[in-house]
N, C-alpha and C. Protein backbone atom coordinates (compact mmCIF):
# COMPACT_ATOMS: atom_id res chain seq x y z
N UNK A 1 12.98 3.63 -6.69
CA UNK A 1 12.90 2.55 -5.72
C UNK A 1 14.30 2.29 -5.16
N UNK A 2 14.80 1.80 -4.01
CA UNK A 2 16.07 1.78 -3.12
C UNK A 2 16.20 0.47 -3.98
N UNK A 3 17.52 0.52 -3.55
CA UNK A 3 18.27 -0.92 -4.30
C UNK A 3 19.00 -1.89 -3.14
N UNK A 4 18.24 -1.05 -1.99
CA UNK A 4 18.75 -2.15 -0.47
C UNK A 4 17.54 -3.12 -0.39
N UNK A 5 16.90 -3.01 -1.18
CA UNK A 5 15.29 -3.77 -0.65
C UNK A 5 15.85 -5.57 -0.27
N UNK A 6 15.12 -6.45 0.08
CA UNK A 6 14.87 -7.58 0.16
C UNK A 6 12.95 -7.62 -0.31
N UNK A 7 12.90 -8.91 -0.91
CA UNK A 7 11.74 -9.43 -1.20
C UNK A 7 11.55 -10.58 -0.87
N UNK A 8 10.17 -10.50 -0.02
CA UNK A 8 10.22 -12.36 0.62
C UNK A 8 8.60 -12.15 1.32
N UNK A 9 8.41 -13.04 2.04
CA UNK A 9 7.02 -13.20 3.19
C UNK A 9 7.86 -13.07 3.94
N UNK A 10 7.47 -13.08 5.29
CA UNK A 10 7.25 -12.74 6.95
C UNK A 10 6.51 -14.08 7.40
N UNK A 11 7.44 -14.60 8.11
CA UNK A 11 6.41 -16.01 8.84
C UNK A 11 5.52 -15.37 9.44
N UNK A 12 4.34 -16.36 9.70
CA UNK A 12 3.36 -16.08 10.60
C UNK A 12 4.14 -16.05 12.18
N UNK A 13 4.80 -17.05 12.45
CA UNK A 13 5.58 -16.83 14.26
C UNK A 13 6.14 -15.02 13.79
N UNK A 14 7.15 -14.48 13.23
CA UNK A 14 7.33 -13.59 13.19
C UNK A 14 6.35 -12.27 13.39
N UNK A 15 5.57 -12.97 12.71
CA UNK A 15 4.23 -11.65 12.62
C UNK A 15 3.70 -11.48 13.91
N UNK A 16 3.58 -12.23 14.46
CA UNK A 16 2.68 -12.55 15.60
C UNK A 16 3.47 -12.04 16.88
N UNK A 17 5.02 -11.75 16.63
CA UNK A 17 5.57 -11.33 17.65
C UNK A 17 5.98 -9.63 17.62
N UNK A 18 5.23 -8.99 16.59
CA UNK A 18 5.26 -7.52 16.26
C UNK A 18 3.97 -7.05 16.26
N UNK A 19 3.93 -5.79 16.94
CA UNK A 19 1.89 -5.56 16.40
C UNK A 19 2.10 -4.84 15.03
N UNK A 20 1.15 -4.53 14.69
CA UNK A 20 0.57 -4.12 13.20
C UNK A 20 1.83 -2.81 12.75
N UNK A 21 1.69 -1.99 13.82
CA UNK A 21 2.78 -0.71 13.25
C UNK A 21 4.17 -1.35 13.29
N UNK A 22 4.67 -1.95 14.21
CA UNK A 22 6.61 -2.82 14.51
C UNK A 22 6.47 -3.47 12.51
N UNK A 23 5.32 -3.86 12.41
CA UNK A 23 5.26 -4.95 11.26
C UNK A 23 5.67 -3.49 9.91
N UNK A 24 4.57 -3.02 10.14
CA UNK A 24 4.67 -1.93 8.10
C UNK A 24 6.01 -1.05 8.40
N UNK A 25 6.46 -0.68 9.88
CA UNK A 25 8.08 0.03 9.65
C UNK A 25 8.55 -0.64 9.25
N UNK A 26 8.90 -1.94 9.81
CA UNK A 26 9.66 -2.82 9.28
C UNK A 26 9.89 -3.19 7.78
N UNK A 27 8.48 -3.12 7.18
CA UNK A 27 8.69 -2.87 5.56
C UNK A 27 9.21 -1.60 5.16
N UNK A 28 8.34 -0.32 6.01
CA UNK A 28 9.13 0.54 5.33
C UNK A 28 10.52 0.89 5.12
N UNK A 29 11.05 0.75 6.76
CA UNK A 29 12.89 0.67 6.73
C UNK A 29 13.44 -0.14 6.29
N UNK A 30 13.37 -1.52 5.61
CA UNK A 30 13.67 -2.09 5.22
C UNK A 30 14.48 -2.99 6.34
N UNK A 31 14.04 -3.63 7.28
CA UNK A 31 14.57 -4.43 8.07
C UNK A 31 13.78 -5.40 7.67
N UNK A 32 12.48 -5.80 7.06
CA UNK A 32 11.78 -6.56 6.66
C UNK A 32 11.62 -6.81 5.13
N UNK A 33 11.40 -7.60 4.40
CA UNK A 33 11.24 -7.74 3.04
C UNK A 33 9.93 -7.30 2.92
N UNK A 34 10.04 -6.73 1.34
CA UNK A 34 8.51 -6.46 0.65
C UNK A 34 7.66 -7.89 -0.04
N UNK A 35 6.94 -7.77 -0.11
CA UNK A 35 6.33 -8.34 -0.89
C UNK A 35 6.77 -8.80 -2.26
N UNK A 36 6.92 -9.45 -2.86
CA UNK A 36 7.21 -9.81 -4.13
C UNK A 36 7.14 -8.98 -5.35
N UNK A 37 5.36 -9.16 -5.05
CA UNK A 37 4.52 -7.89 -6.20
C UNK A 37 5.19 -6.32 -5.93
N UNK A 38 5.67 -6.13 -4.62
CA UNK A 38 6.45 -4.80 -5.23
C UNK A 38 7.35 -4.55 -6.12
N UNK A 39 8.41 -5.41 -5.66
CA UNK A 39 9.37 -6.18 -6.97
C UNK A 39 8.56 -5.84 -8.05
N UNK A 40 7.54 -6.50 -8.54
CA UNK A 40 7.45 -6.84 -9.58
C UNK A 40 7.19 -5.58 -10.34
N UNK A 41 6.14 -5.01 -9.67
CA UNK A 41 5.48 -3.75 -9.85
C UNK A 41 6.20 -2.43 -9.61
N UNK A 42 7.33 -2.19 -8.76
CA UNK A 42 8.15 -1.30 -8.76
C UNK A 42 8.21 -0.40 -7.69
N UNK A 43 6.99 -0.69 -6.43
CA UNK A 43 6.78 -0.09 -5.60
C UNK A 43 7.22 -0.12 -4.35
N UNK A 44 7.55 0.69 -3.82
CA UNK A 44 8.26 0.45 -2.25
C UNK A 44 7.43 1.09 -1.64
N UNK A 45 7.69 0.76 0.03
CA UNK A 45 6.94 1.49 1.09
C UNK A 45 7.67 2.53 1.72
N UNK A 46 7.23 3.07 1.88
CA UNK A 46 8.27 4.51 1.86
C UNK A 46 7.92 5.31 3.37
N UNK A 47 6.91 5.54 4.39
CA UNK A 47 6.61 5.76 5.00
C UNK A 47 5.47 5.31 6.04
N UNK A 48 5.71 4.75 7.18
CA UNK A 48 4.52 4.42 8.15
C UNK A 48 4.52 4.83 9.23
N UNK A 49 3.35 5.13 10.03
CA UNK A 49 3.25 5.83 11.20
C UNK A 49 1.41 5.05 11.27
N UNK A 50 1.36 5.22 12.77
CA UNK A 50 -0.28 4.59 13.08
C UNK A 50 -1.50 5.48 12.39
N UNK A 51 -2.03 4.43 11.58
CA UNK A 51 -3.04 4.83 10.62
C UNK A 51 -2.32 5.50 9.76
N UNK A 52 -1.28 5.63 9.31
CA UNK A 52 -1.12 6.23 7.67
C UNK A 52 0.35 5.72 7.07
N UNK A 53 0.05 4.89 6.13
CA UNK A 53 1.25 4.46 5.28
C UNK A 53 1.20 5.05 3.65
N UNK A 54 2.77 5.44 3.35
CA UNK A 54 3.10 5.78 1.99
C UNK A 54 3.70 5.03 1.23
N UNK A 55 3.14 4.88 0.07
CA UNK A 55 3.77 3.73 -1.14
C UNK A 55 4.09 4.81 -2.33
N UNK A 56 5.53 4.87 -2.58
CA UNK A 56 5.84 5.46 -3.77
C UNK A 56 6.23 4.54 -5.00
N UNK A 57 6.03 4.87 -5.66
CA UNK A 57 6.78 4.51 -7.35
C UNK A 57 7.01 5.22 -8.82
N UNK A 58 7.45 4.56 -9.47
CA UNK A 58 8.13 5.35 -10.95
C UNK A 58 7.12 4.53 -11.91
N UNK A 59 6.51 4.72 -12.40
CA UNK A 59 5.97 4.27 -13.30
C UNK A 59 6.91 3.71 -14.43
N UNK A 60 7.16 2.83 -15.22
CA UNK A 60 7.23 2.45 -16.49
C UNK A 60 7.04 1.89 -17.37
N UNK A 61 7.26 1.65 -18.49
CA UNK A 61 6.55 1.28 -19.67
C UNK A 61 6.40 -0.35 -19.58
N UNK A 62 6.85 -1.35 -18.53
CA UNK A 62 6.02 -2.64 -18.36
C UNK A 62 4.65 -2.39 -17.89
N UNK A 63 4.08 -1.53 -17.29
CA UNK A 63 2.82 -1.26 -17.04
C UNK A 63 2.02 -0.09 -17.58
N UNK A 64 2.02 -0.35 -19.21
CA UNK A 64 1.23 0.48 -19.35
C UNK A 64 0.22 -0.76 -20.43
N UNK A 65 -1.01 0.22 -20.78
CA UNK A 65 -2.42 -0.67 -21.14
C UNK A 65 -1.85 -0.46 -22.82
N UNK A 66 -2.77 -0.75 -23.63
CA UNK A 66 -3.37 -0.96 -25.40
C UNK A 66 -3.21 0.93 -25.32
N UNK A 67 -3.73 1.50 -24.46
CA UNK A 67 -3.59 2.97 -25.19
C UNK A 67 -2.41 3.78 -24.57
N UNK A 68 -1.40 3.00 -23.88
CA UNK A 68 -0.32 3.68 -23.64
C UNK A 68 -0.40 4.55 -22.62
N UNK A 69 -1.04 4.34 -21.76
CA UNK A 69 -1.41 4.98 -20.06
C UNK A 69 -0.74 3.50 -19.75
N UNK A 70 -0.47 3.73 -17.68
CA UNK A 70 -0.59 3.21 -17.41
C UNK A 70 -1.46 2.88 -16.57
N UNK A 71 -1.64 0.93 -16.72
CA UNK A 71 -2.57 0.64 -16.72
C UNK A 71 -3.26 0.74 -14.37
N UNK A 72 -4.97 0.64 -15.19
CA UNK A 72 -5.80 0.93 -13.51
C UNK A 72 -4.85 -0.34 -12.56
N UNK A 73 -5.12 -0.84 -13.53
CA UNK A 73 -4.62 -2.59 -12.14
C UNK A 73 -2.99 -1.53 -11.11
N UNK A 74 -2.67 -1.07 -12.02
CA UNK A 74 -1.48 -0.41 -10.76
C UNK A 74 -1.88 0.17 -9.87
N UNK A 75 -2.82 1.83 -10.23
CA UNK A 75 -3.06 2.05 -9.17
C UNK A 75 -3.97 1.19 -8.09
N UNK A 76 -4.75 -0.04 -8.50
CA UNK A 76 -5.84 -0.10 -7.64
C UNK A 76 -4.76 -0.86 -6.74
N UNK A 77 -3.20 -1.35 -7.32
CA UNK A 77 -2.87 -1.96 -6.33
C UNK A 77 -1.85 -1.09 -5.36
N UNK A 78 -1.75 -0.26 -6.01
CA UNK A 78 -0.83 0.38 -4.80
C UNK A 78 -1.91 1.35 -3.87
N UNK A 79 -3.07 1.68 -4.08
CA UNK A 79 -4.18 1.87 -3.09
C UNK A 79 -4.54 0.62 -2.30
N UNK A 80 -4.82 -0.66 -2.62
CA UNK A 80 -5.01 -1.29 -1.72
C UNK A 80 -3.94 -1.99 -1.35
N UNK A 81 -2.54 -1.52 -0.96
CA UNK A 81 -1.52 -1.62 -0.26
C UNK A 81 -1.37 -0.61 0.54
N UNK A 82 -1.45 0.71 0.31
CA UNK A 82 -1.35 2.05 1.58
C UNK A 82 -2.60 1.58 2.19
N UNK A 83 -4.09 1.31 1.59
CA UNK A 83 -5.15 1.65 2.64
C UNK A 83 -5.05 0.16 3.44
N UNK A 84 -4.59 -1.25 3.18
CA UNK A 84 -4.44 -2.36 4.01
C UNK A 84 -3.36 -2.04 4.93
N UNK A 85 -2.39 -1.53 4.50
CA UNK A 85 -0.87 -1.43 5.07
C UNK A 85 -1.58 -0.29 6.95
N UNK A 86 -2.53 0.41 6.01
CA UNK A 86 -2.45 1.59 7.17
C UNK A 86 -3.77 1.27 8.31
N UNK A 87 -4.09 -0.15 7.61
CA UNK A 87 -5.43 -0.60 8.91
C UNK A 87 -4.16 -1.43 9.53
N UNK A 88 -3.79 -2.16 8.66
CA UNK A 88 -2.67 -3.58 9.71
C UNK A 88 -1.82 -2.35 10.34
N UNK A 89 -1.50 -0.98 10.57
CA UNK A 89 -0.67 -0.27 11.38
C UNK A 89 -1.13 -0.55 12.94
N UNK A 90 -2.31 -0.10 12.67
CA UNK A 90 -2.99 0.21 14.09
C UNK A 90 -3.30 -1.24 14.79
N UNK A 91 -3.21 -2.51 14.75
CA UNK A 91 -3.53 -3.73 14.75
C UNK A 91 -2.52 -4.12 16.36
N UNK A 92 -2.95 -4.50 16.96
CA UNK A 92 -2.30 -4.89 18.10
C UNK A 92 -1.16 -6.25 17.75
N UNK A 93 -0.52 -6.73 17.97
CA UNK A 93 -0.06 -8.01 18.32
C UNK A 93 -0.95 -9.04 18.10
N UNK A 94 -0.90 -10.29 17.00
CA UNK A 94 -1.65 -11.42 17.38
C UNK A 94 -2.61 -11.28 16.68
N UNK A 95 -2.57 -9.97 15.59
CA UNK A 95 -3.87 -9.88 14.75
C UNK A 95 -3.61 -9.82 13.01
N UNK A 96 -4.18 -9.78 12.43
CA UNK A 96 -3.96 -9.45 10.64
C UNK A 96 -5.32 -8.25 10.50
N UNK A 97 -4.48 -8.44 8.95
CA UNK A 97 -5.99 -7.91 8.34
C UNK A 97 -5.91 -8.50 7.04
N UNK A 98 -7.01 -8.41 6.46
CA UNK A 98 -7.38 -8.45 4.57
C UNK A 98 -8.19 -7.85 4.32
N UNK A 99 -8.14 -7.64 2.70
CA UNK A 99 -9.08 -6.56 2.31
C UNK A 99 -10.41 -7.08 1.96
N UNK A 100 -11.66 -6.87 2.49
CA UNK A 100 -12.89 -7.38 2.33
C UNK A 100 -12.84 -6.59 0.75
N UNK A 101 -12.99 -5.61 0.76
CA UNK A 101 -13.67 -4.94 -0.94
C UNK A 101 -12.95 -3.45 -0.69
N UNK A 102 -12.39 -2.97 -2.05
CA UNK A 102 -12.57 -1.74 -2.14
C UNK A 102 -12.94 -1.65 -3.17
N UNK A 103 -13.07 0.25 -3.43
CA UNK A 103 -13.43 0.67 -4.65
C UNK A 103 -12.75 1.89 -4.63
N UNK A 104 -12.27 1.76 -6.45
CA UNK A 104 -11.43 3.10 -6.40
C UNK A 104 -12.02 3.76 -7.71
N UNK A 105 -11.46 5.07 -7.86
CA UNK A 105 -11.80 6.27 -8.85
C UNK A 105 -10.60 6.67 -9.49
N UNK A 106 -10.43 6.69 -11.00
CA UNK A 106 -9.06 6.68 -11.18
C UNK A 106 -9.73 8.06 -11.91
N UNK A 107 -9.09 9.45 -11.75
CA UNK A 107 -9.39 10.82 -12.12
C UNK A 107 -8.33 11.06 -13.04
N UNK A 108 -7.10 11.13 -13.19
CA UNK A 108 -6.36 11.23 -13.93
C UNK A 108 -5.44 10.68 -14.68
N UNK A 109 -5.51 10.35 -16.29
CA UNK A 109 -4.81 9.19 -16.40
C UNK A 109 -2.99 9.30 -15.80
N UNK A 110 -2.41 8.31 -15.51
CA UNK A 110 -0.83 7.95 -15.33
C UNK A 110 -0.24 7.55 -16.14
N UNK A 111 1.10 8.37 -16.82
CA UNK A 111 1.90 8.42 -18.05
C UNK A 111 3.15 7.77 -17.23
N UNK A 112 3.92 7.69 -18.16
CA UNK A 112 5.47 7.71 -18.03
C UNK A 112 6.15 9.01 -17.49
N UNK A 113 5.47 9.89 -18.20
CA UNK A 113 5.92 11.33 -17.82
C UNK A 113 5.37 11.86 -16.32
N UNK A 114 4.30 11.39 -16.01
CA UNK A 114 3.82 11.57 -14.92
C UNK A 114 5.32 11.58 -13.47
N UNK A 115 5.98 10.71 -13.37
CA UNK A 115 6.89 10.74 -12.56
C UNK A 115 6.47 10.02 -11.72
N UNK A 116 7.35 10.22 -10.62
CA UNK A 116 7.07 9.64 -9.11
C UNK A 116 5.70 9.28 -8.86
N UNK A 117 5.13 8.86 -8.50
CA UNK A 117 3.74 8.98 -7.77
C UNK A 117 3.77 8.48 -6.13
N UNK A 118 2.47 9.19 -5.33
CA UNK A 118 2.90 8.64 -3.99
C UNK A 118 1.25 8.32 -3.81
N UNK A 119 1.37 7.33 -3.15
CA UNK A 119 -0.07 6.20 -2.50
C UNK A 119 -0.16 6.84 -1.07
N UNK A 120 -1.23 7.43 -0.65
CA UNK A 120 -1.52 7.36 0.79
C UNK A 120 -2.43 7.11 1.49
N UNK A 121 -2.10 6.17 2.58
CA UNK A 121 -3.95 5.54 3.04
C UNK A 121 -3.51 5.92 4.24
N UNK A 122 -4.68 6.14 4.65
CA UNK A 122 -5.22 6.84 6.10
C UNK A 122 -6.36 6.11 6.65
N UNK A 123 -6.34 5.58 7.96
CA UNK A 123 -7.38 5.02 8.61
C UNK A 123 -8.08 5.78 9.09
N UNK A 124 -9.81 5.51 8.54
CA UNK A 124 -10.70 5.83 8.96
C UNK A 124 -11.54 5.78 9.78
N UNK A 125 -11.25 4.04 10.42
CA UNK A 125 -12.17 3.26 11.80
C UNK A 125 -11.16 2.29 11.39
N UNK A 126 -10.89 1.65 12.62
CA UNK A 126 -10.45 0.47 12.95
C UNK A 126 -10.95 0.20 14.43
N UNK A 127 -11.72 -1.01 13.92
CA UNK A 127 -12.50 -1.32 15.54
C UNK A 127 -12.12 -3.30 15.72
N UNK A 128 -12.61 -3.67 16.23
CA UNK A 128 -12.27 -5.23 16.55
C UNK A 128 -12.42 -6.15 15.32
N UNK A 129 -13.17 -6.27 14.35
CA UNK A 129 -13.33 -6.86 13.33
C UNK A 129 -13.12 -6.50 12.05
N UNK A 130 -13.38 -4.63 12.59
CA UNK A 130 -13.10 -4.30 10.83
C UNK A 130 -12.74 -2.87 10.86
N UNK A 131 -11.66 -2.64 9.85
CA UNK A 131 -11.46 -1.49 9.52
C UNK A 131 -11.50 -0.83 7.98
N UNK A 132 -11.38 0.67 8.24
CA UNK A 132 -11.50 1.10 6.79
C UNK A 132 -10.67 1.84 6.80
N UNK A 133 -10.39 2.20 5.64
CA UNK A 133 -9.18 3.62 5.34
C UNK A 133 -9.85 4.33 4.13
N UNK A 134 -9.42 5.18 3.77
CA UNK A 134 -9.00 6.22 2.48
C UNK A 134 -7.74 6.15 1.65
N UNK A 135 -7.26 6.37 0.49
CA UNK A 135 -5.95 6.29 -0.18
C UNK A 135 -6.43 7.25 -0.74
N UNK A 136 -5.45 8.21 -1.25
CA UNK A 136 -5.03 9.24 -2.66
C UNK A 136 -3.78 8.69 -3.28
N UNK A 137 -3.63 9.02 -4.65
CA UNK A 137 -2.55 8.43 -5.23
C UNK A 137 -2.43 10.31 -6.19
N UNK A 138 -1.03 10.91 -5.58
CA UNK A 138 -1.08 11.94 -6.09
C UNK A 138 0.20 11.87 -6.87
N UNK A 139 0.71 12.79 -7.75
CA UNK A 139 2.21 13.03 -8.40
C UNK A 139 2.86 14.36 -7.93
N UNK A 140 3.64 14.61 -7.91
CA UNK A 140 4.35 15.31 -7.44
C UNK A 140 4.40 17.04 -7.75
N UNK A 141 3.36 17.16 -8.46
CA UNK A 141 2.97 18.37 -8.14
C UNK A 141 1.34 18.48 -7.47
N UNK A 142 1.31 17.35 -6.86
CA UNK A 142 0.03 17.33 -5.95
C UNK A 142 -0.57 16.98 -6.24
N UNK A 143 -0.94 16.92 -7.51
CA UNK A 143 -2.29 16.33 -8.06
C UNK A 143 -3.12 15.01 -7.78
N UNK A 144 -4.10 15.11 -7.89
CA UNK A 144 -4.88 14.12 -7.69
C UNK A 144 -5.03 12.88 -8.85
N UNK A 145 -5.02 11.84 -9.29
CA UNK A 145 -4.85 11.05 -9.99
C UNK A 145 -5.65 9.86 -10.02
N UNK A 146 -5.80 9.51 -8.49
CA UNK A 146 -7.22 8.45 -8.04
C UNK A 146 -7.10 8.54 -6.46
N UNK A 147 -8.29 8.11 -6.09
CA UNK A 147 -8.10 7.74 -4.69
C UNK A 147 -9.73 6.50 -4.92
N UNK A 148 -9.74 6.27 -3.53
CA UNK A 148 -10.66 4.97 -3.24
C UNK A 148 -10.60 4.75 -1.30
N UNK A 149 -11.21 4.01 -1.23
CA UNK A 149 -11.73 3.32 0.08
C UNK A 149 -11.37 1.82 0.28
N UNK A 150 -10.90 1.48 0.95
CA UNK A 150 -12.08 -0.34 1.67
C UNK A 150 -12.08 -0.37 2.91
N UNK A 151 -12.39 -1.75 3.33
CA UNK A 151 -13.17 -2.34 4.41
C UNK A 151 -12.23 -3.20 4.51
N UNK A 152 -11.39 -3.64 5.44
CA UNK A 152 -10.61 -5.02 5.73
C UNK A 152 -10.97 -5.72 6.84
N UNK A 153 -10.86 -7.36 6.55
CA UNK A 153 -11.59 -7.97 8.01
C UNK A 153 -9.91 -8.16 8.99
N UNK A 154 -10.67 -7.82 10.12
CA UNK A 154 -9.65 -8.03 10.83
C UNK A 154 -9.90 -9.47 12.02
N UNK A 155 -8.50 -9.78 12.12
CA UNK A 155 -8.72 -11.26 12.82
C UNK A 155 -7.11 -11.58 13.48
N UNK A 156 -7.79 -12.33 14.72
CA UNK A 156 -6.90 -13.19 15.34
C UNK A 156 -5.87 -13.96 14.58
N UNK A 157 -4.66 -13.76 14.18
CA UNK A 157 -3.50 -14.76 13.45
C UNK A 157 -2.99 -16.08 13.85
């Protein structure tokens, strides 16, 4: 994770004066603060472009479960940060999104040893009210590890 980050919110006036993609570069280059929970969790945004944002991280031993994986709650959250991140890309000016529901598939467990991992969501539809994406969460020799879907409502800010 970079050690230039800032962590904070984004006013709503601010938001409202960037559309959806000005907004997730801005996290990714770091002209904008992350989220808190990245902080917390260890994850940065690492890449955005319309319809597809990348969330990388290092796994370590604050997040792992009772059997010494680490634990689902990570990946489901750094999937539903690439697949929200990559509907709010495409979002005009003057709009949001949130995540109505996803669901994810976790295929391979995530170690310590595992390394790097990278989150990628890709928009699938984004229309006036609602969009969806795809995420994979792979490691660095490609592998597959989980991926998932949702649905986010989209709305006037």
């Amino acid at each position: 994770m970079r050690t230039d980050r800032t962590y904070g919110t984004v006013s709503v006036d601010r938001r409202k004066e960037m559309s959806g993609l000005e907004f997730v570069q801005g996290l990714a280059d770091g002209t904008l603060p992350l989220n808190t929970i990245a902080r917390t969790l260890g994850y940065d945004v690492s890449e955005a472009a319309n319809g597809r944002v990348v969330v990388t991280a290092e796994p370590s031993d604050d997040l792992l479960n009772p059997a010494g994986t680490v634990h689902g709650g990570f990946a489901a959250t750094l999937l539903d940060s690439c697949m929200g991140l990559a509907v709010q890309s495409t979002l005009e000016k003057g709009f949001g999104s949130t995540t109505l529901e996803f669901k994810i598939s976790l295929v391979r467990p995530i170690t310590l040893e595992t390394g790097t991992i990278k989150a990628e969501g890709l928009v699938l539809s984004s229309g006036r009210r609602v969009g969806t994406a795809e995420g994979r969460i792979t490691d660095g020799k490609g592998r597959l590890l989980a991926h998932g879907t949702t649905t986010c409502l989209i709305f006037e800010s």
